[in-house]
Protein backbone atom coordinates (compact mmCIF):
# COMPACT_ATOMS: atom_id res chain seq x y z
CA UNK A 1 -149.11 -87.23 119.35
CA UNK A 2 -145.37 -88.34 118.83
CA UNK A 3 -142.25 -87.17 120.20
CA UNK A 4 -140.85 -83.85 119.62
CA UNK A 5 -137.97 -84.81 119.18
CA UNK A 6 -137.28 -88.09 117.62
CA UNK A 7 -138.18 -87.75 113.82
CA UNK A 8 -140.81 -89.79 112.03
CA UNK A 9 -139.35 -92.83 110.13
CA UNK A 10 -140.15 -90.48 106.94
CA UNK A 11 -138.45 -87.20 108.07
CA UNK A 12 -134.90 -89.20 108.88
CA UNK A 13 -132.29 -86.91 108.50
CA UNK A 14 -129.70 -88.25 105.68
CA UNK A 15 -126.14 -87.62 106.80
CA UNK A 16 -124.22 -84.77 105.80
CA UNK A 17 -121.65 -84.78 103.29
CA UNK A 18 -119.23 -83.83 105.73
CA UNK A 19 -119.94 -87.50 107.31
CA UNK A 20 -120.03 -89.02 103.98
CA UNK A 21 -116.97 -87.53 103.39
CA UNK A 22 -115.16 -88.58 106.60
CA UNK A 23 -116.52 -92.32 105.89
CA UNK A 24 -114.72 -91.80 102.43
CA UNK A 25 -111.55 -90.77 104.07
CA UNK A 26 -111.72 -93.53 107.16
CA UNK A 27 -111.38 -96.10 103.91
CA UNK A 28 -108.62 -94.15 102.69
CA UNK A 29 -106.62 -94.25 105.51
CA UNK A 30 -107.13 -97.58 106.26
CA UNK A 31 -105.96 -98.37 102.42
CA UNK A 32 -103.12 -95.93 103.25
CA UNK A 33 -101.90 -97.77 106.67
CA UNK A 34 -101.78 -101.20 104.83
CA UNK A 35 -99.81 -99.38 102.15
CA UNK A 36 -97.53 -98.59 104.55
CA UNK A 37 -97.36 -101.90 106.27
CA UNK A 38 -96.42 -103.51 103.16
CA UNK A 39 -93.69 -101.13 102.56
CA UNK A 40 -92.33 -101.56 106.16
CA UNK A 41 -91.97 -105.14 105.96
CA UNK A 42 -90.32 -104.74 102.34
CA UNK A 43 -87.98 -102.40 104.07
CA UNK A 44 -87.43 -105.04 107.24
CA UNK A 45 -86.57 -107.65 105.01
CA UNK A 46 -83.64 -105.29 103.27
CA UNK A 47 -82.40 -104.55 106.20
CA UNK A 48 -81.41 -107.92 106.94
CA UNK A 49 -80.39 -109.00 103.56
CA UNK A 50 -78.13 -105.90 103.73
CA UNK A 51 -76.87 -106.85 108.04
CA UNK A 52 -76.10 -110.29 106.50
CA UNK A 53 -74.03 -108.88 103.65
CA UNK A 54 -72.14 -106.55 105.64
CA UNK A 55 -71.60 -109.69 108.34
CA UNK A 56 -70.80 -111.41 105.65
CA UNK A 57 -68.14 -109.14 104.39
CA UNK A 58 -66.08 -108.06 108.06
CA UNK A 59 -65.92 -112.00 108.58
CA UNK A 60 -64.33 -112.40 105.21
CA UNK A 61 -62.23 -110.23 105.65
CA UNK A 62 -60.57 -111.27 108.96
């Protein structure tokens, strides 16, 4: 007689598509935060071509 309540190896439950769906989005947002990563170091590296520019410009003009 088995256990009542650990399934058989045939009756495994397959996951719902609510997990299925939050595996889907766990990818997504991973995709999402490197996106965003990307775009934050793009930005950094304005920033200081635009603080050099402006440095740049006041010493010039002393």
């Amino acid at each position: 007689m088995g256990n009542a309540f650990s399934p058989s190896t045939g009756d495994r439950i397959k996951p719902s598509r609510i997990q299925c769906d939050a595996d889907h989005l766990d990818s997504d947002l991973d995709t999402d935060v490197i996106s965003l990563l990307e775009e934050n170091a793009r930005l950094r590296a304005l920033v200081t071509q635009l603080s050099d520019l402006v440095l740049r410009h006041v010493v010039d003009q002393k």
